[in-house]
PDB file of N, CA and C in Angstrom:
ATOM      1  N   UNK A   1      27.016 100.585  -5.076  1.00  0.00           N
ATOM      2  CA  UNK A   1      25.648 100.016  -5.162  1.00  0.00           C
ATOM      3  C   UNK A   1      25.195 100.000  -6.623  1.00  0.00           C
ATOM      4  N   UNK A   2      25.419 101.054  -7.054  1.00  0.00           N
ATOM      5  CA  UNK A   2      25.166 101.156  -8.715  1.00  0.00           C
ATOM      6  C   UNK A   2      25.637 100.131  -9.408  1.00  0.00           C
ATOM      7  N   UNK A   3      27.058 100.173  -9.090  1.00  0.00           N
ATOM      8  CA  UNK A   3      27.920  99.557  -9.935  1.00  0.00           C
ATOM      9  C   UNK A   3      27.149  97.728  -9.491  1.00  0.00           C
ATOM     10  N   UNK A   4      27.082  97.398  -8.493  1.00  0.00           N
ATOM     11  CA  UNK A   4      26.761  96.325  -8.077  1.00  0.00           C
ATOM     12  C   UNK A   4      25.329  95.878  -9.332  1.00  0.00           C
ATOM     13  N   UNK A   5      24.137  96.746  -9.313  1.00  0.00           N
ATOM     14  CA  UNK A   5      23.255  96.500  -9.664  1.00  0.00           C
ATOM     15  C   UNK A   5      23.626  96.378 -11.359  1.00  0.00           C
ATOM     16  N   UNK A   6      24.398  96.895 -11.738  1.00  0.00           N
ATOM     17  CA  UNK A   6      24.343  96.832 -13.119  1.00  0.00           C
ATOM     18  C   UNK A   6      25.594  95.763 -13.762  1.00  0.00           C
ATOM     19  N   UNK A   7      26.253  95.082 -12.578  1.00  0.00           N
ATOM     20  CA  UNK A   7      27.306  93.697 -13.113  1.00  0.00           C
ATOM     21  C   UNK A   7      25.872  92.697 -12.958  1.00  0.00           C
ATOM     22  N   UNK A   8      24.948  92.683 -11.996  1.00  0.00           N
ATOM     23  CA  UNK A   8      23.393  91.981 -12.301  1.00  0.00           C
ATOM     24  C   UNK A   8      23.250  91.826 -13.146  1.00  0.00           C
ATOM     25  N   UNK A   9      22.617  92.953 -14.112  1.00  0.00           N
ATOM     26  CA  UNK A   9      22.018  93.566 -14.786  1.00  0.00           C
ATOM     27  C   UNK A   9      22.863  92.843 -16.152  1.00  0.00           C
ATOM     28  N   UNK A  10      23.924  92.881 -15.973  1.00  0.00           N
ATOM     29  CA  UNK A  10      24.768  92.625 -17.273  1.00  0.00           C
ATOM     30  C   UNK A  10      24.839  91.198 -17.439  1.00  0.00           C
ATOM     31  N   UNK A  11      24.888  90.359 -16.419  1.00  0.00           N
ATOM     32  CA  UNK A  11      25.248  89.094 -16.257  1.00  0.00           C
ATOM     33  C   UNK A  11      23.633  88.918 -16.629  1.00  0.00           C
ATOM     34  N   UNK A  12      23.172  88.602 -16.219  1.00  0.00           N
ATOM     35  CA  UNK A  12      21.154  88.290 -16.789  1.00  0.00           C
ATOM     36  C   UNK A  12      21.101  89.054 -18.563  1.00  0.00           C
ATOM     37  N   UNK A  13      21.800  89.694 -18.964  1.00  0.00           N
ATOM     38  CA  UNK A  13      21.738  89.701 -20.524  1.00  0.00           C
ATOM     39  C   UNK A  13      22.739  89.152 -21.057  1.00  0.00           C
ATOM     40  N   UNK A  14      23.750  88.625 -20.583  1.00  0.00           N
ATOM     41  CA  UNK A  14      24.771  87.993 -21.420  1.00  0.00           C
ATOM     42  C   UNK A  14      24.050  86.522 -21.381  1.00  0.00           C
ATOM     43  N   UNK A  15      23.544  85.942 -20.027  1.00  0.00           N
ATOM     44  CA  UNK A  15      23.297  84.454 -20.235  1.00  0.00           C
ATOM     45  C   UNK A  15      21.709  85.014 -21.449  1.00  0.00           C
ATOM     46  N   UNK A  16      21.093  85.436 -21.518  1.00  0.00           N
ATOM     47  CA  UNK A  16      20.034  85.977 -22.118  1.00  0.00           C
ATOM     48  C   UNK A  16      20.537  85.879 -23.563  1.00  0.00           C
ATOM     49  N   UNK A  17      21.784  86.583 -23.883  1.00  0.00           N
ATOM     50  CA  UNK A  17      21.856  86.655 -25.677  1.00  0.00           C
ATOM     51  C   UNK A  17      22.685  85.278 -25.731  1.00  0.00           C
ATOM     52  N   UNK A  18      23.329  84.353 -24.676  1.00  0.00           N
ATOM     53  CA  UNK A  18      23.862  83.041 -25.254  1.00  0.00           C
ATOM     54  C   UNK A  18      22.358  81.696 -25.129  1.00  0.00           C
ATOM     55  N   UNK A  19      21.694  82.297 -24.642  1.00  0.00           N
ATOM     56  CA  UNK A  19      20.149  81.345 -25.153  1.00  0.00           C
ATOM     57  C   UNK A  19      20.085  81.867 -26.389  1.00  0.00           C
TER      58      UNK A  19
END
């Protein structure tokens, strides 16, 4: 569950630092 929430978490700041 953790792990789930934080590949989220990671994917919403990667598209975030390629804007």
């Amino acid at each position: 569950l953790c792990i789930q929430l934080n590949q989220q978490s990671l994917q919403k700041a990667v598209k975030s630092h390629k804007n």
